[in-house]
N, C-alpha and C. Protein backbone atom coordinates (compact mmCIF):
# COMPACT_ATOMS: atom_id res chain seq x y z
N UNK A 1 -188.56 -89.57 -119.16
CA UNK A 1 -188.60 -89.57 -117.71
C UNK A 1 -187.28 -90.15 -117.26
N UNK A 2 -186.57 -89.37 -116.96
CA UNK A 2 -185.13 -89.62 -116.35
C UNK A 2 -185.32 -89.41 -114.71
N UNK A 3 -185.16 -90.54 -113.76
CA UNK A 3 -184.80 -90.43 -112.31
C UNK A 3 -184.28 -91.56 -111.86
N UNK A 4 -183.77 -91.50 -111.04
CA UNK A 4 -183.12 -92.49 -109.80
C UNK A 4 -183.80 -92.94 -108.93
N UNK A 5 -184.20 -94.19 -108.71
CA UNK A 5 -185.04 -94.39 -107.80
C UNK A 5 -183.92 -95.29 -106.78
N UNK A 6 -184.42 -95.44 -105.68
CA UNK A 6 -183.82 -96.29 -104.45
C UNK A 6 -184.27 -97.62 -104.62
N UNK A 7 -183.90 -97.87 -103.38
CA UNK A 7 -184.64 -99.17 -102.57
C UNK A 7 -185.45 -98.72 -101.38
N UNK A 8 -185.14 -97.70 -101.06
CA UNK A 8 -185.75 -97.25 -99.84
C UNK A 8 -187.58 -96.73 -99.94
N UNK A 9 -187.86 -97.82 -99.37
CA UNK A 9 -189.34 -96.94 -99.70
C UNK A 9 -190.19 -96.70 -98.75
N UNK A 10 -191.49 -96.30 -98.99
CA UNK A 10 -192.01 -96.02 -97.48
C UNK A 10 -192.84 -97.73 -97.12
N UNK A 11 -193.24 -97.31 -95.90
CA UNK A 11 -193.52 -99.24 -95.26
C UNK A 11 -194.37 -100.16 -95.90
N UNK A 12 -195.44 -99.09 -96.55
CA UNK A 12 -196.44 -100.13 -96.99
C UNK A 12 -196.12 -100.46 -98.01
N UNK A 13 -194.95 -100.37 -99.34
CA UNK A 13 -194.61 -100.98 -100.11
C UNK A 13 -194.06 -102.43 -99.54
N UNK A 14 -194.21 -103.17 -100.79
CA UNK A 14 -193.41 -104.55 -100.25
C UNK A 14 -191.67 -104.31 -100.66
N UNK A 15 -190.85 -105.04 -99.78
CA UNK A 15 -189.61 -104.39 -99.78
C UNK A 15 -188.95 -105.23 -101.24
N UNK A 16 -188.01 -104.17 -101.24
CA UNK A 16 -187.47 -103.83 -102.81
C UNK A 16 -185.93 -104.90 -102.79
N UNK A 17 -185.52 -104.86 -103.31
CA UNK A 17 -184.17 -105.25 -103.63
C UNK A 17 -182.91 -104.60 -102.94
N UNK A 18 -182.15 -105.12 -102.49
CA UNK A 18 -181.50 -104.45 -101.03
C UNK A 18 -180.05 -103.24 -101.95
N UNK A 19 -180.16 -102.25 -101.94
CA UNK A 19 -179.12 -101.41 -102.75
C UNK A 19 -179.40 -101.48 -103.77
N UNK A 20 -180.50 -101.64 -104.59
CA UNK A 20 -180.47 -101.32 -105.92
C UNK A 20 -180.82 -100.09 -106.31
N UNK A 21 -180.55 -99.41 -107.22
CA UNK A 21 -180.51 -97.89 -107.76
C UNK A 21 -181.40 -98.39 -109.34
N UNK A 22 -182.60 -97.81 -109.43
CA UNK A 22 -182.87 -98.05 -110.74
C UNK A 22 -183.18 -96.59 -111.55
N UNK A 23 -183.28 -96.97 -112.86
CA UNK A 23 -183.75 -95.56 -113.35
C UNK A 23 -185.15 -95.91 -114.74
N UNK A 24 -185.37 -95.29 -114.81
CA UNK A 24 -186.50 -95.18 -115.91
C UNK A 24 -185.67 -94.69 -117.29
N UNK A 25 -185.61 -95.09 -118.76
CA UNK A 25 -185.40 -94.84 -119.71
C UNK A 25 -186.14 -95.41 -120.78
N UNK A 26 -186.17 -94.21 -122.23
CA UNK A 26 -187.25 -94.84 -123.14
C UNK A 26 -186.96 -95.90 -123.28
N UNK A 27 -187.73 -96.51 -123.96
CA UNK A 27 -188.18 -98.10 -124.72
C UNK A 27 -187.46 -97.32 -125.91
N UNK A 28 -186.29 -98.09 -126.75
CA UNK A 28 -185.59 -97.91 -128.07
C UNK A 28 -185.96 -98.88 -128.72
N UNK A 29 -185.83 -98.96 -130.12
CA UNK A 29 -185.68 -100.60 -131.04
C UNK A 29 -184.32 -101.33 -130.48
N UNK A 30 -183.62 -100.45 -130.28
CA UNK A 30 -182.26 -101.21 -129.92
C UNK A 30 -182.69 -102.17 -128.46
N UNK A 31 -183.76 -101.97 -127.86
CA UNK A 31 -184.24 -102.35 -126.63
C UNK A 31 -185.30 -103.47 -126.53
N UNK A 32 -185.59 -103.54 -127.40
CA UNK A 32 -186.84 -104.55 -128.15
C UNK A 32 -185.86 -106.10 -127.91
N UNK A 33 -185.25 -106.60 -128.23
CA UNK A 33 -184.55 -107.99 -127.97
C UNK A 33 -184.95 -108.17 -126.42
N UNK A 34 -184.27 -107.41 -125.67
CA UNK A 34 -184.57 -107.52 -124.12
C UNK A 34 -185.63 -107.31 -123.54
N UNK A 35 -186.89 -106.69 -124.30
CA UNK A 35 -187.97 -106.61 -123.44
C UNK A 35 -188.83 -107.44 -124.16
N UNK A 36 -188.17 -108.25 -125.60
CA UNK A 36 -189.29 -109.18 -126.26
C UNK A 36 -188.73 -110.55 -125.06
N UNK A 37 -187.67 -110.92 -125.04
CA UNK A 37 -186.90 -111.85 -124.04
C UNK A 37 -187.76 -111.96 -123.27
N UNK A 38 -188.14 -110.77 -122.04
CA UNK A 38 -189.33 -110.70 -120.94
C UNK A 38 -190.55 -111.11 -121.09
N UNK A 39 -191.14 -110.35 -122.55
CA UNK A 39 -192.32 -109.96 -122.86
C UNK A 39 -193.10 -112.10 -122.79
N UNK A 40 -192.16 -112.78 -123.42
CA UNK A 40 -192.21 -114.01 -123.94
C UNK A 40 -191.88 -115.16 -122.67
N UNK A 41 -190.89 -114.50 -121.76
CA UNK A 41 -191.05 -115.01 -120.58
C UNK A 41 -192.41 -115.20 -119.77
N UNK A 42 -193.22 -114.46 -119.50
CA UNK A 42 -193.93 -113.74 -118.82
C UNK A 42 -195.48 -114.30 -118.82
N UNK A 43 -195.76 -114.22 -120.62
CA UNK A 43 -197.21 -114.51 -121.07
C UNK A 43 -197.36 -115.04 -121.88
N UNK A 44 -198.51 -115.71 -121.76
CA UNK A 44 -198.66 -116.76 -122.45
C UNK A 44 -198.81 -116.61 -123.87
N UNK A 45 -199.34 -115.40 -124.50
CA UNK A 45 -199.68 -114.54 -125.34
C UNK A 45 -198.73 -113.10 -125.77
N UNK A 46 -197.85 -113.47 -125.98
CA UNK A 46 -197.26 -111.90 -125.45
C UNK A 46 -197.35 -111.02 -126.91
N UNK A 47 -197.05 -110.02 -126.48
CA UNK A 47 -196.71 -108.84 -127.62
C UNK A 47 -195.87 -109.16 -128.77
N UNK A 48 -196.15 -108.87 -129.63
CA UNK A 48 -194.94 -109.14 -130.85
C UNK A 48 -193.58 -108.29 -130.91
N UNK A 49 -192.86 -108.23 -131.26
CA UNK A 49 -191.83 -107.27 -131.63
C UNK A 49 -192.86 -105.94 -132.73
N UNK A 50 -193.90 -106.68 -133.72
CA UNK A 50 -194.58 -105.17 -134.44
C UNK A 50 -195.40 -104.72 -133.07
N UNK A 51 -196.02 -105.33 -132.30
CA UNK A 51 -196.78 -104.73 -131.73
C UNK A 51 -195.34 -103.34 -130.82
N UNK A 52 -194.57 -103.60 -130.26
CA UNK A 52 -193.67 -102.74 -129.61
C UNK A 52 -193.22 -101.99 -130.64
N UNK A 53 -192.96 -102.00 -131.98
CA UNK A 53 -192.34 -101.48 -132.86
C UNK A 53 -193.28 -100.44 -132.77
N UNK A 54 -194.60 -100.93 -133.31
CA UNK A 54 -195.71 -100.30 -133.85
C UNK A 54 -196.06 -98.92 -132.40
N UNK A 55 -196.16 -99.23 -131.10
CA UNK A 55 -196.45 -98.00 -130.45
C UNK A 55 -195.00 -96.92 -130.12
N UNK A 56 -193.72 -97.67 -130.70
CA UNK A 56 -192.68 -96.41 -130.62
C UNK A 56 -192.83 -95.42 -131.72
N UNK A 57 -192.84 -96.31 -133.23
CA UNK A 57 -193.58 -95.44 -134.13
C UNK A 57 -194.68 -94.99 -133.66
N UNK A 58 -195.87 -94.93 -133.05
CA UNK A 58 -197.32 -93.99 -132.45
C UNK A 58 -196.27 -92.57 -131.50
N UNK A 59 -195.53 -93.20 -130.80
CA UNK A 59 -195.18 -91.92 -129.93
C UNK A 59 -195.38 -92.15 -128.77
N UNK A 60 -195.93 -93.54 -127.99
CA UNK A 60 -196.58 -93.72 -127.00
C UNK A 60 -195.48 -93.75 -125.95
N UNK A 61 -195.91 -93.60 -124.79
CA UNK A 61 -194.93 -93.48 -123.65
C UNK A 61 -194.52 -94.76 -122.89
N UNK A 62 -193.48 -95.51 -123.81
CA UNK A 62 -192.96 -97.00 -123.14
C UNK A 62 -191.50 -96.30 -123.02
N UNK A 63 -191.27 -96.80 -121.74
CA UNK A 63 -190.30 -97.07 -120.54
C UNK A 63 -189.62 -97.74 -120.23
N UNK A 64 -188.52 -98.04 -120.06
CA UNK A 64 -187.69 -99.42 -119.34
C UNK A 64 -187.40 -98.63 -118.19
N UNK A 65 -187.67 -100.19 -117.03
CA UNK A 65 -187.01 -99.64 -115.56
C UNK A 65 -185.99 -100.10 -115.48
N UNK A 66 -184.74 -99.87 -115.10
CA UNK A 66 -183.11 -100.60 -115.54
C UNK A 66 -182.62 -100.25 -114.49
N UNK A 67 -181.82 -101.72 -113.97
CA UNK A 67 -181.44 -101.43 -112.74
C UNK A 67 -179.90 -101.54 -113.10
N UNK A 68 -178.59 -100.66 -113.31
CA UNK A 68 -177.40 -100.83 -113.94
C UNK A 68 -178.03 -100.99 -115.22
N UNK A 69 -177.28 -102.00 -116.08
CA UNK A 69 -177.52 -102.22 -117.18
C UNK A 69 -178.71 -103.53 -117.35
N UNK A 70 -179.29 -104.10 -116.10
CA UNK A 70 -180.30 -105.37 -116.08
C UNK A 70 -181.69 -104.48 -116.68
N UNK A 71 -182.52 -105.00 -117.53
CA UNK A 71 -183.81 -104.37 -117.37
C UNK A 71 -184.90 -105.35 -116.68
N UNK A 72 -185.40 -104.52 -115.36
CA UNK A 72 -185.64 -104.93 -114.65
C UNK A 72 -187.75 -105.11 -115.35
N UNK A 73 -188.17 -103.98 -115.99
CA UNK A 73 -189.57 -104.01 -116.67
C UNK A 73 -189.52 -102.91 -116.98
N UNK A 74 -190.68 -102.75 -117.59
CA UNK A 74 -191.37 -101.79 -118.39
C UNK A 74 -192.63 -101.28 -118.43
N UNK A 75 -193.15 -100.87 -119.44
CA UNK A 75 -194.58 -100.15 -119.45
C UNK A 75 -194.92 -99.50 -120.59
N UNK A 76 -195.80 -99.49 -121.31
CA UNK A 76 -196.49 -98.64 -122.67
C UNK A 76 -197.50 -97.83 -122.04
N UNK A 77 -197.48 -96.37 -122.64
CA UNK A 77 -199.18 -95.90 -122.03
C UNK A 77 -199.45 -95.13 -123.38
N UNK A 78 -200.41 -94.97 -123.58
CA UNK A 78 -201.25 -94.67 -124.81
C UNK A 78 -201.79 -93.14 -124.37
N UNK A 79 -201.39 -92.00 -124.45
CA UNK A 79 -202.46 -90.54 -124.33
C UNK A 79 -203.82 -90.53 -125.09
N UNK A 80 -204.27 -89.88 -124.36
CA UNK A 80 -205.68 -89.56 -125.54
C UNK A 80 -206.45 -88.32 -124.52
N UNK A 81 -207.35 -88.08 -124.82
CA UNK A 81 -207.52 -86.57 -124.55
C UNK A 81 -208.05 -86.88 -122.98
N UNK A 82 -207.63 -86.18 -122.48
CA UNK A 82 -207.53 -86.07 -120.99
C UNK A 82 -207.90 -87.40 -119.86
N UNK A 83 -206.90 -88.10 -121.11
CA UNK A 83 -206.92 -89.63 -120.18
C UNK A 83 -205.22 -90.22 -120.69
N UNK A 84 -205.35 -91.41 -120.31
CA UNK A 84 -204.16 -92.15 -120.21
C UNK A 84 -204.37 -93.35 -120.52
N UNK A 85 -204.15 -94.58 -121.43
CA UNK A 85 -204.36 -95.91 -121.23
C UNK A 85 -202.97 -96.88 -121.51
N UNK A 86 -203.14 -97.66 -119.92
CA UNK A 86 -202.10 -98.02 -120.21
C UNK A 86 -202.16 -99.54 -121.23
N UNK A 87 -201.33 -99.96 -121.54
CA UNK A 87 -201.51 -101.09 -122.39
C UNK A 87 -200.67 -101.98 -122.11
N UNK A 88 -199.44 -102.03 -121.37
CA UNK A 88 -198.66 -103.12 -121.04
C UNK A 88 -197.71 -102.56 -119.75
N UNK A 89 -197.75 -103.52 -119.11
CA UNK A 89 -196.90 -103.40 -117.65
C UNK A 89 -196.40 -104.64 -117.48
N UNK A 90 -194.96 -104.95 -117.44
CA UNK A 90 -194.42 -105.90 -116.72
C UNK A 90 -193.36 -105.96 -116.36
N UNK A 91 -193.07 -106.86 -115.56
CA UNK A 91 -191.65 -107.06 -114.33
C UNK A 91 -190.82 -108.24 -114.71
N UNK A 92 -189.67 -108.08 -115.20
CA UNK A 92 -188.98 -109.39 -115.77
C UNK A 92 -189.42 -110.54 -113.87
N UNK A 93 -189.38 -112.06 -114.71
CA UNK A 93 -189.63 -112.66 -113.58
C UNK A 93 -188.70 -112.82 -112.36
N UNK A 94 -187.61 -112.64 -112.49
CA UNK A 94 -186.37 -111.95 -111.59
C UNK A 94 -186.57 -111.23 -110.69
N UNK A 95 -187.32 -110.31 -110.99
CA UNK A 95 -187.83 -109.01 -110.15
C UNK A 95 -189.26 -108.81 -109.91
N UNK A 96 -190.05 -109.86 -109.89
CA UNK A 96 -191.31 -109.41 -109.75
C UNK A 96 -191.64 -110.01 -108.20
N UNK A 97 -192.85 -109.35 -107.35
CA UNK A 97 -193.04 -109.09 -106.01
C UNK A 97 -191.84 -108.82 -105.28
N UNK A 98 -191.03 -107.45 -105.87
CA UNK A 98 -190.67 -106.88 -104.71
C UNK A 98 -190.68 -105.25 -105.03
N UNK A 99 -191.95 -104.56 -105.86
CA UNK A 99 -192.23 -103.65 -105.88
C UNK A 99 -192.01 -103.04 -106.82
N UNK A 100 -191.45 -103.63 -108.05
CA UNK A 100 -191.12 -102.74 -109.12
C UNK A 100 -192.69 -102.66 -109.74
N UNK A 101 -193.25 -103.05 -110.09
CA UNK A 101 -194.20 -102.87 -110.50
C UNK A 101 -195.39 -101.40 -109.72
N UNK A 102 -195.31 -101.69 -108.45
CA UNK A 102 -195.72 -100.53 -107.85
C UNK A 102 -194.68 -99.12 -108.38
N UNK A 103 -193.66 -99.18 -108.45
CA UNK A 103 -192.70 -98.01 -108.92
C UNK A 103 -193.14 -97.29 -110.17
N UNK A 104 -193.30 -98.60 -111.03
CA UNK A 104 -193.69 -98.39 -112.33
C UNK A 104 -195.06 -97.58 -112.65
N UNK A 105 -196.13 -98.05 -112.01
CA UNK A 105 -197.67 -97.52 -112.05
C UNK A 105 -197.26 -96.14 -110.91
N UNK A 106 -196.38 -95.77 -110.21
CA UNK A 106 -196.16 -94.44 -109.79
C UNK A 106 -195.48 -93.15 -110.70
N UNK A 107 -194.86 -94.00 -111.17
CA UNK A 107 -194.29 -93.16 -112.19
C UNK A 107 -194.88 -92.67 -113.83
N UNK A 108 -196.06 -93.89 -113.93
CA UNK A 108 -196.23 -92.99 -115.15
C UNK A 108 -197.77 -92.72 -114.35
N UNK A 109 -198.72 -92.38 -113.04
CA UNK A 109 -199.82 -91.78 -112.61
C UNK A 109 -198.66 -90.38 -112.46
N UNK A 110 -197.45 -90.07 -112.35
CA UNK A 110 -197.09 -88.96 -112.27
C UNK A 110 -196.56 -88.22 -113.70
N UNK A 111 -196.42 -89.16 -114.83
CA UNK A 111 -196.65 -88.81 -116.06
C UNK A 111 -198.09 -88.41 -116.77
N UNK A 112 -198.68 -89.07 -115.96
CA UNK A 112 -200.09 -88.75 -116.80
C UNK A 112 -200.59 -87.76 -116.09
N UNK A 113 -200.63 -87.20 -114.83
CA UNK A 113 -200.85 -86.23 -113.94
C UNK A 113 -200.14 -84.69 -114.84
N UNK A 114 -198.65 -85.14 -114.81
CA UNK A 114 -198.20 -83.85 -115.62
C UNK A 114 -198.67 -83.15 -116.96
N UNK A 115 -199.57 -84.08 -118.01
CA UNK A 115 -199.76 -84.05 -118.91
C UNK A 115 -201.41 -84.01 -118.89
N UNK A 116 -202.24 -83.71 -117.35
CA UNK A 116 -203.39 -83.04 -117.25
C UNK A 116 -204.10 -84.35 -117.28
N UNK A 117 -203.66 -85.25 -117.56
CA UNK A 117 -204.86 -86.21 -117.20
C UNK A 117 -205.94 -86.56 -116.28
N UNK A 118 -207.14 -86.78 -116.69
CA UNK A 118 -207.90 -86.95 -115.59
C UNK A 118 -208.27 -88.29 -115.24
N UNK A 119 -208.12 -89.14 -115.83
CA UNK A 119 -208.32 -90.78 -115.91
C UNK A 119 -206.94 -91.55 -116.36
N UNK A 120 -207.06 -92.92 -115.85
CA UNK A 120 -205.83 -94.13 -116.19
C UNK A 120 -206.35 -95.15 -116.18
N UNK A 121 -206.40 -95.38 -117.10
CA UNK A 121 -207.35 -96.82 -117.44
C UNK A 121 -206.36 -98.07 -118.30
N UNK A 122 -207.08 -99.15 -117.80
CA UNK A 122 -206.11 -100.23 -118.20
C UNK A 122 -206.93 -101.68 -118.06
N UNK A 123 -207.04 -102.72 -119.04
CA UNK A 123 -207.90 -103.85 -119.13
C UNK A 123 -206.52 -104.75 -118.13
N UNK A 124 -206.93 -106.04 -117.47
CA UNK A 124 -206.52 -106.99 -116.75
C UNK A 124 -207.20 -107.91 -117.01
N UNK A 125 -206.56 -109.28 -117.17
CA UNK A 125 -207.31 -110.22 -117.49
C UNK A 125 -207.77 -110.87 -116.63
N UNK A 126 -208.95 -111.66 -116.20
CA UNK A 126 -210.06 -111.61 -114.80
C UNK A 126 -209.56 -112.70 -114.27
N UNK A 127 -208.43 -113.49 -114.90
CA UNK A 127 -207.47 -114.43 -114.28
C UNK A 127 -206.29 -114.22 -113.31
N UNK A 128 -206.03 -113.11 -113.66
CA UNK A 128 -204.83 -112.16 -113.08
C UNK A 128 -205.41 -111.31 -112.08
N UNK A 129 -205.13 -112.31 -110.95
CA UNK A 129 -205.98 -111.68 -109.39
C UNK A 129 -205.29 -110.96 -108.78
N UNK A 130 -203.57 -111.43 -109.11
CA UNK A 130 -202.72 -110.81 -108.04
C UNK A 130 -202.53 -109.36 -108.75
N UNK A 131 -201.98 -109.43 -110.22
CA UNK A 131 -202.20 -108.33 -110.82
C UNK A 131 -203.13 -106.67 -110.40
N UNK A 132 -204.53 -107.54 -111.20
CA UNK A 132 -205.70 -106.49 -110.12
C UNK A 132 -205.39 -106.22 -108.36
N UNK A 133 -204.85 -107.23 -108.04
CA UNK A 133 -204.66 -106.37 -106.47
C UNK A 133 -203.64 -105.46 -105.84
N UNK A 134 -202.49 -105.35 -107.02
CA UNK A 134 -201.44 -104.45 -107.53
C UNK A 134 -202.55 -102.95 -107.80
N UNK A 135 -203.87 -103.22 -108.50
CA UNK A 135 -203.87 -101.86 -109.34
C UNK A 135 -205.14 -101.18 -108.17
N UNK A 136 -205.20 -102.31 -107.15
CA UNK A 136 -206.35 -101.88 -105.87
C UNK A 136 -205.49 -101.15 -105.00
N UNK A 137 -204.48 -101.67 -104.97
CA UNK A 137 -203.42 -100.79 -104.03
C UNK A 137 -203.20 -99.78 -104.68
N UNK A 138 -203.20 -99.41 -105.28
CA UNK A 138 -202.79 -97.80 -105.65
C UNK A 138 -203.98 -97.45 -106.50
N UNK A 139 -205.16 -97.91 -105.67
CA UNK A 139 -206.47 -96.82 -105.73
C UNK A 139 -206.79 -96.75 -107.12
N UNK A 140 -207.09 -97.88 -107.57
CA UNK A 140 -207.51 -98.21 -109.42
C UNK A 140 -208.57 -98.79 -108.87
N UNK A 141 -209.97 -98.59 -109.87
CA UNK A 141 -211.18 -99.55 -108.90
C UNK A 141 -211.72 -99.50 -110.23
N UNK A 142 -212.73 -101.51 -110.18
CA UNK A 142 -212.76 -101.73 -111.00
C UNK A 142 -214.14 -101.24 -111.95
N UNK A 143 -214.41 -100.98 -112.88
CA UNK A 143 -215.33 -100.44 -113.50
C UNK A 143 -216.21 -100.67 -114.64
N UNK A 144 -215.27 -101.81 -114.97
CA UNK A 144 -216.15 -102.83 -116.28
C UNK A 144 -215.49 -104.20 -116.71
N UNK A 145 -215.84 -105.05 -117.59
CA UNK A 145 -215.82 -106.03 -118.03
C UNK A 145 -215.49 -106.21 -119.76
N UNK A 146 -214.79 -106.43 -120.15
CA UNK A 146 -214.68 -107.12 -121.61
C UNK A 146 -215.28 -107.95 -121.88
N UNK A 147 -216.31 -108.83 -122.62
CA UNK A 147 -216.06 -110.05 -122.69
C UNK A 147 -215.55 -110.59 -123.67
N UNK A 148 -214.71 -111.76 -123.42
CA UNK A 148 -213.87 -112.46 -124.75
C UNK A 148 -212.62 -111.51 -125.63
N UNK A 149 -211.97 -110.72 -124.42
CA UNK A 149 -211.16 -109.56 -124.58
C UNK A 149 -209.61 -110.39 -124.83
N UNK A 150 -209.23 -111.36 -124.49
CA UNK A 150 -207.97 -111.72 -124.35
C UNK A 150 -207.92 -113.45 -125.41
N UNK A 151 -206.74 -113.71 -125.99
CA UNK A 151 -206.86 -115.09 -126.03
C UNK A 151 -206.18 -115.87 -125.13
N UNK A 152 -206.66 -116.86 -125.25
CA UNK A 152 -206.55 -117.67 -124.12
C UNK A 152 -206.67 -119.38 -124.40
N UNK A 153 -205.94 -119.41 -125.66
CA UNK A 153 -205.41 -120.29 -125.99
C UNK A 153 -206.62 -121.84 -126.93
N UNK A 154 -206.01 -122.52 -127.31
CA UNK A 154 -207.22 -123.64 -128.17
C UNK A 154 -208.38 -123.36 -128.54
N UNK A 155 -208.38 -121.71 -129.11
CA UNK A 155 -209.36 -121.06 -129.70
C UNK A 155 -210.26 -120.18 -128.87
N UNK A 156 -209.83 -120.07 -127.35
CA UNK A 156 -210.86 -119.92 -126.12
C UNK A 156 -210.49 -118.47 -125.57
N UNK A 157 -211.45 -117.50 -125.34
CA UNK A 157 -210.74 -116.13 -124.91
C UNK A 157 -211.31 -115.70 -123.39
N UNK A 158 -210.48 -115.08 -123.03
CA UNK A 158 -210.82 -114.58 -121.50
C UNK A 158 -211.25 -113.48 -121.48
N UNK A 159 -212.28 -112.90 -120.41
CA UNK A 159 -212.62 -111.66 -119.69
C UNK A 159 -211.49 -110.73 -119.54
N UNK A 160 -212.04 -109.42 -119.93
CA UNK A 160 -210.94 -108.36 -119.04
C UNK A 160 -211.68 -107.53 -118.04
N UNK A 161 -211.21 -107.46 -116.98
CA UNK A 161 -211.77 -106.50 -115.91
C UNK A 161 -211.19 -105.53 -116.34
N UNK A 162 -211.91 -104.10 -116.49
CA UNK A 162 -211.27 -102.92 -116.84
C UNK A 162 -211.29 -102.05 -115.23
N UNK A 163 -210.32 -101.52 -115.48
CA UNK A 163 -210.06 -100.54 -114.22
C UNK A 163 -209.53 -98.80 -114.43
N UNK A 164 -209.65 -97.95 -113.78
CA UNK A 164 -209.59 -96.96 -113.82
C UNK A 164 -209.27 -96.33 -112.61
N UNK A 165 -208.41 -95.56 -112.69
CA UNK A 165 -207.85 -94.31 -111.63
C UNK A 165 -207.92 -92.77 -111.99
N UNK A 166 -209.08 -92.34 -111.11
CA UNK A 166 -209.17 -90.80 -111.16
C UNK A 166 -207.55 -90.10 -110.69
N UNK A 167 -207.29 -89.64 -111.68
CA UNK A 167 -206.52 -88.65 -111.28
C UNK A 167 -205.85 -87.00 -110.74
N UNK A 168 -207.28 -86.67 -111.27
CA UNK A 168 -207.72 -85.35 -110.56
C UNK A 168 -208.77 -85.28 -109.31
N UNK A 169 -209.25 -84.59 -108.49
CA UNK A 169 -210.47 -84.71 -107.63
C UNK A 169 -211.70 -84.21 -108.65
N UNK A 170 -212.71 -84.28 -108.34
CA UNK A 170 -214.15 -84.58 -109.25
C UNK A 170 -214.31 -83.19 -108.83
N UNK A 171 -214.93 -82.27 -109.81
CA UNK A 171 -215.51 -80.78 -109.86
C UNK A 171 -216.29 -80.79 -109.04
């Protein structure tokens, strides 16, 4: 997925970064330092370098959003038969609440759209309120529960709210 995105967006986004030009490019190994950097910033738990290794070897559709040469976030999504799951979304802390993240979940509902999908599904952890209200705005509603889906540190694991976005209209 090669494009140019603006700053310019329509109103109900929250406003973006004033002149920035970003673009979407794969997730490389050569790219792994800078998005483990983030990944480790970010959460408390984060991804390993095998875990990122491990879905470029799968084939899965991870992304960097790069604004110049900064990487601004990213995204993994997992195909499977006429669905989509995503598995990781995030916004270096630099850039987070001012819409990249909305950019990001637009761009791959228009990847998974191209590729016939009818569902986009993705676990959130039931701590991560602001998160889930990222995936309410762009019409993700929630649909189930994990329990003891996440760790969550001194042996103790958290809930995932699972969510889902139709992406076709219903027969």
């Amino acid at each position: 997925m090669s494009a140019v995105l603006s700053s310019a967006t329509p109103s109900a986004w929250p406003p973006l970064a004033p002149a920035l030009e970003a673009r979407f490019e794969p997730m490389t190994p050569e790219r792994l330092d800078a998005v483990l950097a983030i990944e480790q910033s970010v959460y408390s738990h984060p991804w390993t370098r095998g875990n990122f290794a491990d879905t470029l070897a799968a084939g899965h559709n991870a992304m960097c959003l790069l604004g110049g040469d900064e990487l601004l976030g990213y995204f993994v999504a997992m195909p499977g038969f006429e669905e989509v799951h995503l598995l990781n979304i995030t916004v270096a802390p630099a850039w987070q609440r001012q819409g990249w993240a909305l950019v990001m979940l637009d761009a791959l509902v228009l990847w998974s759209r191209a590729r016939r999908a009818e569902w986009l599904w993705l676990e959130v952890r039931a701590s991560n309120t602001r998160a889930q209200q990222v995936y309410l705005r762009r019409g993700f509603a929630r649909v189930g529960q994990r329990k003891a889906y996440y760790p969550a540190g001194h042996g103790l694991r958290e809930d995932a709210v699972v969510m889902s976005l139709r992406l076709v209209d219903a027969p």
